[in-house]
C-alpha atoms as a PDB file:
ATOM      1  CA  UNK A   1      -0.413  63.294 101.838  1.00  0.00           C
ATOM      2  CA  UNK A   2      -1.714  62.670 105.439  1.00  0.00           C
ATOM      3  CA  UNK A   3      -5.719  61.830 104.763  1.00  0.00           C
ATOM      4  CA  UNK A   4      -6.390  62.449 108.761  1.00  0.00           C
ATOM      5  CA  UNK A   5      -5.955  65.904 110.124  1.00  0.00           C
ATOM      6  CA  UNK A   6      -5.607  65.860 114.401  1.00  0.00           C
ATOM      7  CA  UNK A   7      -7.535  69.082 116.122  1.00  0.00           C
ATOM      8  CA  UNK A   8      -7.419  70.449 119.128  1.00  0.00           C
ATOM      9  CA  UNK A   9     -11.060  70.515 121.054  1.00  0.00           C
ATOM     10  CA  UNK A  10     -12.858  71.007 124.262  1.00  0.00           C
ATOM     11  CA  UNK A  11     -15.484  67.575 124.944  1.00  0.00           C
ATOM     12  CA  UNK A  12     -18.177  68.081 126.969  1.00  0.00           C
ATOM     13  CA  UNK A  13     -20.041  65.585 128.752  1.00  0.00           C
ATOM     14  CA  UNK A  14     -21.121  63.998 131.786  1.00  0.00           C
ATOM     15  CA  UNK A  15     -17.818  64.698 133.452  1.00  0.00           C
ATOM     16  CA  UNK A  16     -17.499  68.441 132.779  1.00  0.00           C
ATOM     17  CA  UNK A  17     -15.435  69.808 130.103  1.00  0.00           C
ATOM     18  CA  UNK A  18     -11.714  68.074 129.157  1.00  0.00           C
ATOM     19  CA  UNK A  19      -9.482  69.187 126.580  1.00  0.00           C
ATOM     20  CA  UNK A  20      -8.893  66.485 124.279  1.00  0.00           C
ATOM     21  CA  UNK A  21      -7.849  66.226 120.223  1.00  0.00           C
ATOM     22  CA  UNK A  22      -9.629  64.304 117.426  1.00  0.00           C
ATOM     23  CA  UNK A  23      -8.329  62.824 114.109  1.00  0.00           C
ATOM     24  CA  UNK A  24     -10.612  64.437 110.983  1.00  0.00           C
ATOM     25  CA  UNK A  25     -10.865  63.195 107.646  1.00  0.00           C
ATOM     26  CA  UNK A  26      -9.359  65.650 104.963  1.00  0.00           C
ATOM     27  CA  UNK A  27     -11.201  66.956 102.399  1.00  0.00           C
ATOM     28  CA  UNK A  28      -9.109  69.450  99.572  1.00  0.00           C
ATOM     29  CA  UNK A  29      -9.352  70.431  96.516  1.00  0.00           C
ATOM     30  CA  UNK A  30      -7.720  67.572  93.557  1.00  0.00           C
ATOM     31  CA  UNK A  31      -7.045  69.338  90.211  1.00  0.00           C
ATOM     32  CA  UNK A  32      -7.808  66.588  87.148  1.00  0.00           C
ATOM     33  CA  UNK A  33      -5.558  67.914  84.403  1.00  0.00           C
ATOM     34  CA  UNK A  34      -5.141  66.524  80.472  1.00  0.00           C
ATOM     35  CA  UNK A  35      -2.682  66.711  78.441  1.00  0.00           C
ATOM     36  CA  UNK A  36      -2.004  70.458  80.179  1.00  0.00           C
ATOM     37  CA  UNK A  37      -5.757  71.183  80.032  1.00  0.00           C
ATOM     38  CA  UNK A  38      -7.553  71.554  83.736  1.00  0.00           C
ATOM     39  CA  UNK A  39     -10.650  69.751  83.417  1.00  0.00           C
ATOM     40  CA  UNK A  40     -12.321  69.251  86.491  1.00  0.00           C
ATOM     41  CA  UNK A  41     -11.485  70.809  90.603  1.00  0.00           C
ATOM     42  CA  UNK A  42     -12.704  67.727  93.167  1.00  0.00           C
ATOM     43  CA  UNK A  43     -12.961  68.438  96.807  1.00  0.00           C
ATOM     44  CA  UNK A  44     -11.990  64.776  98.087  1.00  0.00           C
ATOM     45  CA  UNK A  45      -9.773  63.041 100.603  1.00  0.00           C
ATOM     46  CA  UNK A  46      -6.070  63.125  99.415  1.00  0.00           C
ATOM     47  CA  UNK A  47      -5.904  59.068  99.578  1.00  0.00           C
ATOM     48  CA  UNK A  48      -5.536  56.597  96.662  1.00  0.00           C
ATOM     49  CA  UNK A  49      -4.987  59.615  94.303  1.00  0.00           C
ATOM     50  CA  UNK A  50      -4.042  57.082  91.438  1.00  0.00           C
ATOM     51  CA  UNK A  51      -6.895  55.417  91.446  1.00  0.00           C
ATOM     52  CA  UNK A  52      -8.870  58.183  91.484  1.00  0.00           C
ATOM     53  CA  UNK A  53      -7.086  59.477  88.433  1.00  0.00           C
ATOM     54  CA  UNK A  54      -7.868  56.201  86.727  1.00  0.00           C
ATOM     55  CA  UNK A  55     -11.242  56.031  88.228  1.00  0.00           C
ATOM     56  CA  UNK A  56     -12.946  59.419  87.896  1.00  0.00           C
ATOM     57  CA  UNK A  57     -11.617  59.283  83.664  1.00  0.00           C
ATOM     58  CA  UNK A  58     -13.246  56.020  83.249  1.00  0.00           C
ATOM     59  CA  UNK A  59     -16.506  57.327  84.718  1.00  0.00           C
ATOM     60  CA  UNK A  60     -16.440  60.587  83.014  1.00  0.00           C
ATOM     61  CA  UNK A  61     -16.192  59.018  79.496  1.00  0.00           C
ATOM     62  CA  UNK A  62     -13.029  60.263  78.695  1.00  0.00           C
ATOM     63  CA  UNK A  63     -11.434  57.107  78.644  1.00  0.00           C
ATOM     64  CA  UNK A  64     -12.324  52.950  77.450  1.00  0.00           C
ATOM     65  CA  UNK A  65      -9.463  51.037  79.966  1.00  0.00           C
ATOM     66  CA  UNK A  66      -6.399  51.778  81.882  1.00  0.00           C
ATOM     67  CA  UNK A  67      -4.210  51.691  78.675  1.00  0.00           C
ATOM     68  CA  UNK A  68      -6.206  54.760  77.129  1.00  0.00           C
ATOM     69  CA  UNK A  69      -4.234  56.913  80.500  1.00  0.00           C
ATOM     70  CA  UNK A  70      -0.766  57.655  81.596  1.00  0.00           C
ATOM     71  CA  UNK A  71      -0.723  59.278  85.349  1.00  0.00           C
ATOM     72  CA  UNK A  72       2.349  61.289  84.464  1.00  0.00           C
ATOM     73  CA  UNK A  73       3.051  63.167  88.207  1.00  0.00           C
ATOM     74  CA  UNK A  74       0.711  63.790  91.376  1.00  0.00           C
ATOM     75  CA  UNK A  75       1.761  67.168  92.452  1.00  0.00           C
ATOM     76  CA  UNK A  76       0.917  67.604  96.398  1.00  0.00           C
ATOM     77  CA  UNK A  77       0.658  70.922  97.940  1.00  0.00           C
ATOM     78  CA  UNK A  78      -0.251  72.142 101.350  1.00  0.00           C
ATOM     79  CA  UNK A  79      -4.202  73.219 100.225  1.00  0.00           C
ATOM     80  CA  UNK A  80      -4.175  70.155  97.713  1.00  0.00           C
ATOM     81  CA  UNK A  81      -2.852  68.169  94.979  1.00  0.00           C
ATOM     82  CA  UNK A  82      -2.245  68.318  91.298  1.00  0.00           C
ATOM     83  CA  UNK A  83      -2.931  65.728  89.052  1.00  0.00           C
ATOM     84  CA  UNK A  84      -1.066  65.695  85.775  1.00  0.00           C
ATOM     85  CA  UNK A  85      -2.101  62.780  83.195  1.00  0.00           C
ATOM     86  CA  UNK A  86      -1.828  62.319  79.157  1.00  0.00           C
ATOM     87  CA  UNK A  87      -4.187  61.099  77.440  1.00  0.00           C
ATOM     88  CA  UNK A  88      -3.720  59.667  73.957  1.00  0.00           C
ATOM     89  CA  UNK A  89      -5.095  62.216  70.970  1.00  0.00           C
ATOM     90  CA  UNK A  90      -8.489  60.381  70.930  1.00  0.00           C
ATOM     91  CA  UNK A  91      -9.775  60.448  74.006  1.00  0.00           C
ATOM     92  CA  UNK A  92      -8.128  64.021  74.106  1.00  0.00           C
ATOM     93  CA  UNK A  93     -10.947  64.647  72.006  1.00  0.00           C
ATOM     94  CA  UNK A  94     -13.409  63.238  73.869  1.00  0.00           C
ATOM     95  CA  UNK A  95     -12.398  65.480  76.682  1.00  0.00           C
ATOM     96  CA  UNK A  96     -12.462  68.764  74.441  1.00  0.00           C
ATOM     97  CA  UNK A  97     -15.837  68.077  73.060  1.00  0.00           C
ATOM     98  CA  UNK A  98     -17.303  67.753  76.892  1.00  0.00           C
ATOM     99  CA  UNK A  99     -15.960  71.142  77.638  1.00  0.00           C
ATOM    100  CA  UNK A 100     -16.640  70.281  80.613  1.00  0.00           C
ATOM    101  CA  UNK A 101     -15.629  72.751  84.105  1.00  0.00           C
ATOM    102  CA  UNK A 102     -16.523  71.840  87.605  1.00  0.00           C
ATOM    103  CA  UNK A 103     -15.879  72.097  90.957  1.00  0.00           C
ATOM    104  CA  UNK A 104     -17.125  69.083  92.218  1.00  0.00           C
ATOM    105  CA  UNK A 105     -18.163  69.185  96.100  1.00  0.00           C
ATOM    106  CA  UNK A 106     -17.597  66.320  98.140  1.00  0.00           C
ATOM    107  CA  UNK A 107     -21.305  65.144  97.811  1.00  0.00           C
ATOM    108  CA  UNK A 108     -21.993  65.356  94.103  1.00  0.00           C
ATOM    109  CA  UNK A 109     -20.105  64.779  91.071  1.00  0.00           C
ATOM    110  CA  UNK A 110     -22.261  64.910  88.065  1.00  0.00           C
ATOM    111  CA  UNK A 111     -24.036  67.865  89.429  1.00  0.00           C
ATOM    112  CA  UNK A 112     -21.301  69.931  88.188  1.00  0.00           C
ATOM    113  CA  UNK A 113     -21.869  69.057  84.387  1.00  0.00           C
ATOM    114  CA  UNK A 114     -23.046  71.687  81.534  1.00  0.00           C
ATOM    115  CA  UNK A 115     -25.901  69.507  81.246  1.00  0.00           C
ATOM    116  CA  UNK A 116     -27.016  65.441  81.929  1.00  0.00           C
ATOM    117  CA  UNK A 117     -28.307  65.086  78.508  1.00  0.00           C
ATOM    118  CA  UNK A 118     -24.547  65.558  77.126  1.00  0.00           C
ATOM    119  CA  UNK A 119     -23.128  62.354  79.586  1.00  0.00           C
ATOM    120  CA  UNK A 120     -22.670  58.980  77.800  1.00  0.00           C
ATOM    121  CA  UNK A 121     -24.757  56.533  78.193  1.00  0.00           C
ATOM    122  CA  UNK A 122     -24.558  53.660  80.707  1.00  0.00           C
ATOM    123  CA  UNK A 123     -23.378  50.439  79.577  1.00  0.00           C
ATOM    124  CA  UNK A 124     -26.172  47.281  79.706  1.00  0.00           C
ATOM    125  CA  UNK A 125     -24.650  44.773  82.022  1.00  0.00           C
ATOM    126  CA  UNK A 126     -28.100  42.591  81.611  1.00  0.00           C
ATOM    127  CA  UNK A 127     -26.027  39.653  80.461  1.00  0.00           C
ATOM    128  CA  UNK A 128     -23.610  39.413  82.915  1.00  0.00           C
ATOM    129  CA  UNK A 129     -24.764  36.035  84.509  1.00  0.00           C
ATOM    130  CA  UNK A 130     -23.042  36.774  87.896  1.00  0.00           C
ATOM    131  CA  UNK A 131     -25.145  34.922  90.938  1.00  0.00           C
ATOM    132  CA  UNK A 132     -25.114  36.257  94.880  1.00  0.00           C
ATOM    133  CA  UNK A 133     -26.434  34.673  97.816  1.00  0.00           C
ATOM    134  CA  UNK A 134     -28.095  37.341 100.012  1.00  0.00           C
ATOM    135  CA  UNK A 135     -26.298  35.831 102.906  1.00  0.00           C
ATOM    136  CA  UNK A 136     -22.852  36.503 101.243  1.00  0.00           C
ATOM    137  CA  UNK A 137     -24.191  40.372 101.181  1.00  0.00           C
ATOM    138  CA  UNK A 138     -25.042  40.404 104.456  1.00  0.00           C
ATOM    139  CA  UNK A 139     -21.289  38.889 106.125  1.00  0.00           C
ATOM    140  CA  UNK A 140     -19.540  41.533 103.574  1.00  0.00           C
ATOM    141  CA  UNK A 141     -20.964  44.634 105.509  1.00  0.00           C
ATOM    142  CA  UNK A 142     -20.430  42.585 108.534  1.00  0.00           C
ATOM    143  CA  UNK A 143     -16.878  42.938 107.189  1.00  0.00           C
ATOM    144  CA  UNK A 144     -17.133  46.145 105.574  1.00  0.00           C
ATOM    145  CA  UNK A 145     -17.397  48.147 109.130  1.00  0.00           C
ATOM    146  CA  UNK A 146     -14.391  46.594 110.351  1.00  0.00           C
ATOM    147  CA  UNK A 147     -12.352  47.055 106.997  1.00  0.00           C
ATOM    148  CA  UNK A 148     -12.982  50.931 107.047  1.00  0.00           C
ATOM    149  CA  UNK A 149      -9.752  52.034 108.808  1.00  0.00           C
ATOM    150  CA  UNK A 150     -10.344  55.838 107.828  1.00  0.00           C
ATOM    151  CA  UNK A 151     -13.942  55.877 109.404  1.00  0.00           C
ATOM    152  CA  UNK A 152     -12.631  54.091 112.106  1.00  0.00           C
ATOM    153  CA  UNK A 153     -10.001  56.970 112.921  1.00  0.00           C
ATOM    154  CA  UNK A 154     -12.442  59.513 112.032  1.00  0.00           C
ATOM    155  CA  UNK A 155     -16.010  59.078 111.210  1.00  0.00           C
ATOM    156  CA  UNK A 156     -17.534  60.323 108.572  1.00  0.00           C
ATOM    157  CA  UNK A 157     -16.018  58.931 105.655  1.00  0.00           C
ATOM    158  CA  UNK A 158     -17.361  56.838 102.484  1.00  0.00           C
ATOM    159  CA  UNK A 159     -16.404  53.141 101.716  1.00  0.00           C
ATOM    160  CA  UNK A 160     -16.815  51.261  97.923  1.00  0.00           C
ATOM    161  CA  UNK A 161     -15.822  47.749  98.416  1.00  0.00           C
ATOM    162  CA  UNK A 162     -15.177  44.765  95.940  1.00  0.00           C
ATOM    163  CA  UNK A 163     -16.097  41.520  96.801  1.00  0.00           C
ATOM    164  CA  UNK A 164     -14.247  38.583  95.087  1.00  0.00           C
ATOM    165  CA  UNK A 165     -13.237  35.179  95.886  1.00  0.00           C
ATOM    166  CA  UNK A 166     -13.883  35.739  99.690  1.00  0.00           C
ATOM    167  CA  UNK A 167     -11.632  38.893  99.458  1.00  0.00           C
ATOM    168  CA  UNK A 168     -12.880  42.259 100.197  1.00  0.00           C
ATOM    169  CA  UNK A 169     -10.982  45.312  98.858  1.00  0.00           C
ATOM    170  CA  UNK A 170     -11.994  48.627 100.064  1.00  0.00           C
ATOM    171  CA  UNK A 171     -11.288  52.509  99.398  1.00  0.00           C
ATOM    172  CA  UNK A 172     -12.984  55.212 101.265  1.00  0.00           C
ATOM    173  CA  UNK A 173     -13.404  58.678 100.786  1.00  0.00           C
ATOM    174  CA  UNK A 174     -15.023  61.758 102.125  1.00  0.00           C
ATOM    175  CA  UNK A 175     -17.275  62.136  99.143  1.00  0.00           C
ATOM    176  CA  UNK A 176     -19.157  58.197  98.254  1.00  0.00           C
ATOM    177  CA  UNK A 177     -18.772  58.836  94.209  1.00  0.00           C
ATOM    178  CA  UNK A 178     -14.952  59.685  94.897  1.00  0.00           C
ATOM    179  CA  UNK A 179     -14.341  56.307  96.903  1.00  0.00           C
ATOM    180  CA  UNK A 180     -16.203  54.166  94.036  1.00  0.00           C
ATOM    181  CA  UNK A 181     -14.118  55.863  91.739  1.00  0.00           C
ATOM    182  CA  UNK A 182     -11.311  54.953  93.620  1.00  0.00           C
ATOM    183  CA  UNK A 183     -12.255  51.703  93.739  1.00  0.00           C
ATOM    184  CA  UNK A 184     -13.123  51.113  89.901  1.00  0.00           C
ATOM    185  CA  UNK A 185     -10.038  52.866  89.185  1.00  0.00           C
ATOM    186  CA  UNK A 186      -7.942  50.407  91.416  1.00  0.00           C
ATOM    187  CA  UNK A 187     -10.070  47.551  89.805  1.00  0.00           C
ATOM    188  CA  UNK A 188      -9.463  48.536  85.910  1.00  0.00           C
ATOM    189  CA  UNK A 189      -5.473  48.511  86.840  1.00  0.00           C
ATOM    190  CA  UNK A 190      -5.718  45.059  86.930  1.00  0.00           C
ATOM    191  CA  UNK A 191      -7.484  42.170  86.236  1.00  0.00           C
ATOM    192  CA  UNK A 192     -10.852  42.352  87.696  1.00  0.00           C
ATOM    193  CA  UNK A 193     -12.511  38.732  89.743  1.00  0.00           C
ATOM    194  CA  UNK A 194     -16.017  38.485  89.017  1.00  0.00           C
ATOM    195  CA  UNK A 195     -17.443  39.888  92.364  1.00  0.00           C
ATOM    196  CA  UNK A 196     -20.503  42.508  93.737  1.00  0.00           C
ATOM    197  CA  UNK A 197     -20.130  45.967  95.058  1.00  0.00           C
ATOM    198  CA  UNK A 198     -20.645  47.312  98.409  1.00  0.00           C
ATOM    199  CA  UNK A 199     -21.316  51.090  99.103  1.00  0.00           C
ATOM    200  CA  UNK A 200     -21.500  52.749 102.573  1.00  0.00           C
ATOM    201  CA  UNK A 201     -23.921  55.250 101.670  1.00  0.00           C
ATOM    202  CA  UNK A 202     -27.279  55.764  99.967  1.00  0.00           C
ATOM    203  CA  UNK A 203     -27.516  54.937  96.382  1.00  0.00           C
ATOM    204  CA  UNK A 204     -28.015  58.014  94.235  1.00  0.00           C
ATOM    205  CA  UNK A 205     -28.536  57.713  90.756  1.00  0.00           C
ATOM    206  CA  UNK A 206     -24.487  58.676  90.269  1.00  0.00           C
ATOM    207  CA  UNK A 207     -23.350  55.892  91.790  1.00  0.00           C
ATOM    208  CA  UNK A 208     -25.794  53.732  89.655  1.00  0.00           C
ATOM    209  CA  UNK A 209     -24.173  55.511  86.392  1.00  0.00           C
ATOM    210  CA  UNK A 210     -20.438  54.670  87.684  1.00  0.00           C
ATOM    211  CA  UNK A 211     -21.198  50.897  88.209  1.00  0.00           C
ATOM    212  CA  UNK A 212     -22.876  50.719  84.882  1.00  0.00           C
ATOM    213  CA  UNK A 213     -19.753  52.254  83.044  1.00  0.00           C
ATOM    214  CA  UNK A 214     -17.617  50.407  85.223  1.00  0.00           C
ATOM    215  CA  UNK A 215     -20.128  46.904  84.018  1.00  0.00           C
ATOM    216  CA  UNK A 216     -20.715  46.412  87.551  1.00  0.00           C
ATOM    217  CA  UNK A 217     -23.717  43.703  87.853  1.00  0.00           C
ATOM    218  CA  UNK A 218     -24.540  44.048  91.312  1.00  0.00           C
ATOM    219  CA  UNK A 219     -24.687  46.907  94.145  1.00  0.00           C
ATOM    220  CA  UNK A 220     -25.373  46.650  97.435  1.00  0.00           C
ATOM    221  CA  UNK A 221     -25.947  49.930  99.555  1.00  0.00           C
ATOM    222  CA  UNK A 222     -26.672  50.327 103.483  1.00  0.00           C
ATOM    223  CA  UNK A 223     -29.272  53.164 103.132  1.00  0.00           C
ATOM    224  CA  UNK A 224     -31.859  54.103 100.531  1.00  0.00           C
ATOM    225  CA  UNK A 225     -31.956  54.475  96.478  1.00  0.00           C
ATOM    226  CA  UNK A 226     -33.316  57.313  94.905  1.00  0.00           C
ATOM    227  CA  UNK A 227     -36.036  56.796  92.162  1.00  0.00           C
ATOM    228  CA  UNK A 228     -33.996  57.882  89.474  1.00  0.00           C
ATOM    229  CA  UNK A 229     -30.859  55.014  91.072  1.00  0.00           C
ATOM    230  CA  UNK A 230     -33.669  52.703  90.418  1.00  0.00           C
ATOM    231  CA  UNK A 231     -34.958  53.461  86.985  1.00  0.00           C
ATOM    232  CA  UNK A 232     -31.707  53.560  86.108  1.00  0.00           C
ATOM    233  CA  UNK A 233     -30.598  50.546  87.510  1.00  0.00           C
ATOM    234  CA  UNK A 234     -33.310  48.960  85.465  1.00  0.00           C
ATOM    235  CA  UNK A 235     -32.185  50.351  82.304  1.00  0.00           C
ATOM    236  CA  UNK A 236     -28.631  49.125  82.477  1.00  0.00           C
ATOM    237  CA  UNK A 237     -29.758  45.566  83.857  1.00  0.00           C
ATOM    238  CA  UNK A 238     -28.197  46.159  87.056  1.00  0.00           C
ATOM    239  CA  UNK A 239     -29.486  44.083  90.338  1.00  0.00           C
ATOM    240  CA  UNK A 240     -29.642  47.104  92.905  1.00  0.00           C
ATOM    241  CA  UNK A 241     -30.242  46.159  96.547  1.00  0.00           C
ATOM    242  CA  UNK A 242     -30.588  48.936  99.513  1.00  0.00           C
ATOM    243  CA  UNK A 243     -31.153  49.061 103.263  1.00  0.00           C
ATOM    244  CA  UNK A 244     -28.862  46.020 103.391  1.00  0.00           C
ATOM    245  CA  UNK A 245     -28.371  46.016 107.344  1.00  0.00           C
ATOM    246  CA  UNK A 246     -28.886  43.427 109.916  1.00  0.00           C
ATOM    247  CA  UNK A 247     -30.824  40.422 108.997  1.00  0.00           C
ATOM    248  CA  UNK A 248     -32.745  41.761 105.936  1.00  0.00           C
ATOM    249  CA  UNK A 249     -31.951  43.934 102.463  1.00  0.00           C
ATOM    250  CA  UNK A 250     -34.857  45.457  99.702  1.00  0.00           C
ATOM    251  CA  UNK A 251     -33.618  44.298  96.164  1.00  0.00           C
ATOM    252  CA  UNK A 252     -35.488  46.460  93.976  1.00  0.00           C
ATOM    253  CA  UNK A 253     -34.513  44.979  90.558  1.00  0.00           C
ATOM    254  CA  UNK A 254     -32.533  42.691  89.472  1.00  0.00           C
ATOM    255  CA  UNK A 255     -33.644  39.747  91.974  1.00  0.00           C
ATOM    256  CA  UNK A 256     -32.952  36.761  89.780  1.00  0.00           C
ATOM    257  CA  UNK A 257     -29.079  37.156  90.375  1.00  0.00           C
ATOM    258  CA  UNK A 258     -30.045  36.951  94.306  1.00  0.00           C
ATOM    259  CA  UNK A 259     -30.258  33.292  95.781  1.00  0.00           C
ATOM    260  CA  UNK A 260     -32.719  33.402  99.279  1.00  0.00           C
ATOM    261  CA  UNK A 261     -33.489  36.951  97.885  1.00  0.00           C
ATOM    262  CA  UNK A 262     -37.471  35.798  96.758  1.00  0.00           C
ATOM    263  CA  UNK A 263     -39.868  33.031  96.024  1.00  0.00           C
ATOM    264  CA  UNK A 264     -39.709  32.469  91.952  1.00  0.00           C
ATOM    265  CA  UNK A 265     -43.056  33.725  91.942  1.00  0.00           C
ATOM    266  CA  UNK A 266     -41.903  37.315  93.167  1.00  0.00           C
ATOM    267  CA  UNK A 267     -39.014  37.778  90.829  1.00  0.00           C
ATOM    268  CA  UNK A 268     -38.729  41.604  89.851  1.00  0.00           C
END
């Protein structure tokens, strides 16, 4: 399925008006179905939909590793696409005693649950002894803007990227939590470098949740955290770093994984 949509329009500008068209992102509706059982309705762009199936069940709960899911068929249709997965009797379970519903809009995920209190909770990824040097962050967004083909064609789209072993790999997304699930999904199908995170957007307290289930040790995020991202990120022992753009970044926990971040004496 085509994840850019061409338009007719009318631009107007200093030159008068000129008919012209425009590539747009898609955004439709992806059915997450179980074992038969339709569990959750995501509006997101119709890209990577594998990953995304992989993703979106680690970061849900409903499974422990790629093993624990079998994508059986992606069914596309012209408002959408279908996707039909088994899950072992187990983690079946797991998914029955969420009885969990939601249509999930391209903005929010979790918003859409029966109730926070009922999600699991966020693995610790304190002893992860991962190290970053801030000037590694800063050349990966430098990188980042040029590696987001879909934004590129369109605007407005979402990028998660990996970082590992001077190798960037990126999915993007209409909806941010939908392209880091995408991402986590494509990096729990194999084996996973040791590496940071990148995110295109501001860092809600969602995205903190999906890179502590994921054990993700360090995030990096263009725009601004949320208090609850930060508390959060502090709970799970995850370094969290925002406004990362041009020749400076906040890290507002975490620090001690950061080389160049802070003077020992400031350490978070």
């Amino acid at each position: 399925m085509n994840p850019l949509k061409e338009f007719a329009l009318l631009k107007l500008g200093r030159d008068g008006p000129v008919q012209a068209t425009d590539l747009v992102i898609e955004e439709r509706p992806i059915a997450m179905v179980y074992n038969g059982v339709h569990h959750a309705l995501m509006m997101a762009t119709p890209s990577d939909l594998i990953d995304f199936a992989y993703g979106f069940s680690l970061t849900e709960g409903l499974i422990d590793g790629a093993t624990d899911l079998r994508v059986l068929e992606i069914v596309e249709r012209s408002d959408g696409a279908i996707i039909e997965m088994a899950l072992s009797e187990p983690h079946f379970a797991r998914l029955a005693a969420r009885r969990r519903s939601l249509l999930g809009s391209s903005g929010c995920g979790i918003c859409g649950s029966e109730a926070l209190a009922g999600l699991p909770a966020p693995a610790d990824v304190g002893q992860i002894g991962l190290r970053v040097d801030s000037a590694d962050i800063r050349r990966a967004f430098q990188a980042l803007a040029r590696a987001q083909i879909l934004n590129r064609q369109s605007g407005g789209v979402h990028a998660a990227a990996w970082i590992h072993s001077a190798r960037m790999t990126v999915r993007e997304d209409v909806g941010r939590h939908n392209a880091l699930d995408k991402l986590i999904g494509d990096q729990m199908r194999q084996t996973r470098s040791e590496g940071f995170l990148l995110l295109s957007s501001r860092l809600s307290y969602e995205l903190v949740y999906k890179a502590a289930v994921a054990k993700i040790a360090v995030v990096a995020a263009i725009s601004a955290p949320t208090a609850l991202a930060i508390e959060t990120a502090k709970r799970c022992g995850i370094t969290l770093i925002g406004f990362a753009r041009d020749e400076q970044m906040n890290v507002y926990c975490g620090a001690e994984r950061v080389d160049a971040a802070l003077n020992p004496s400031d350490r978070l």
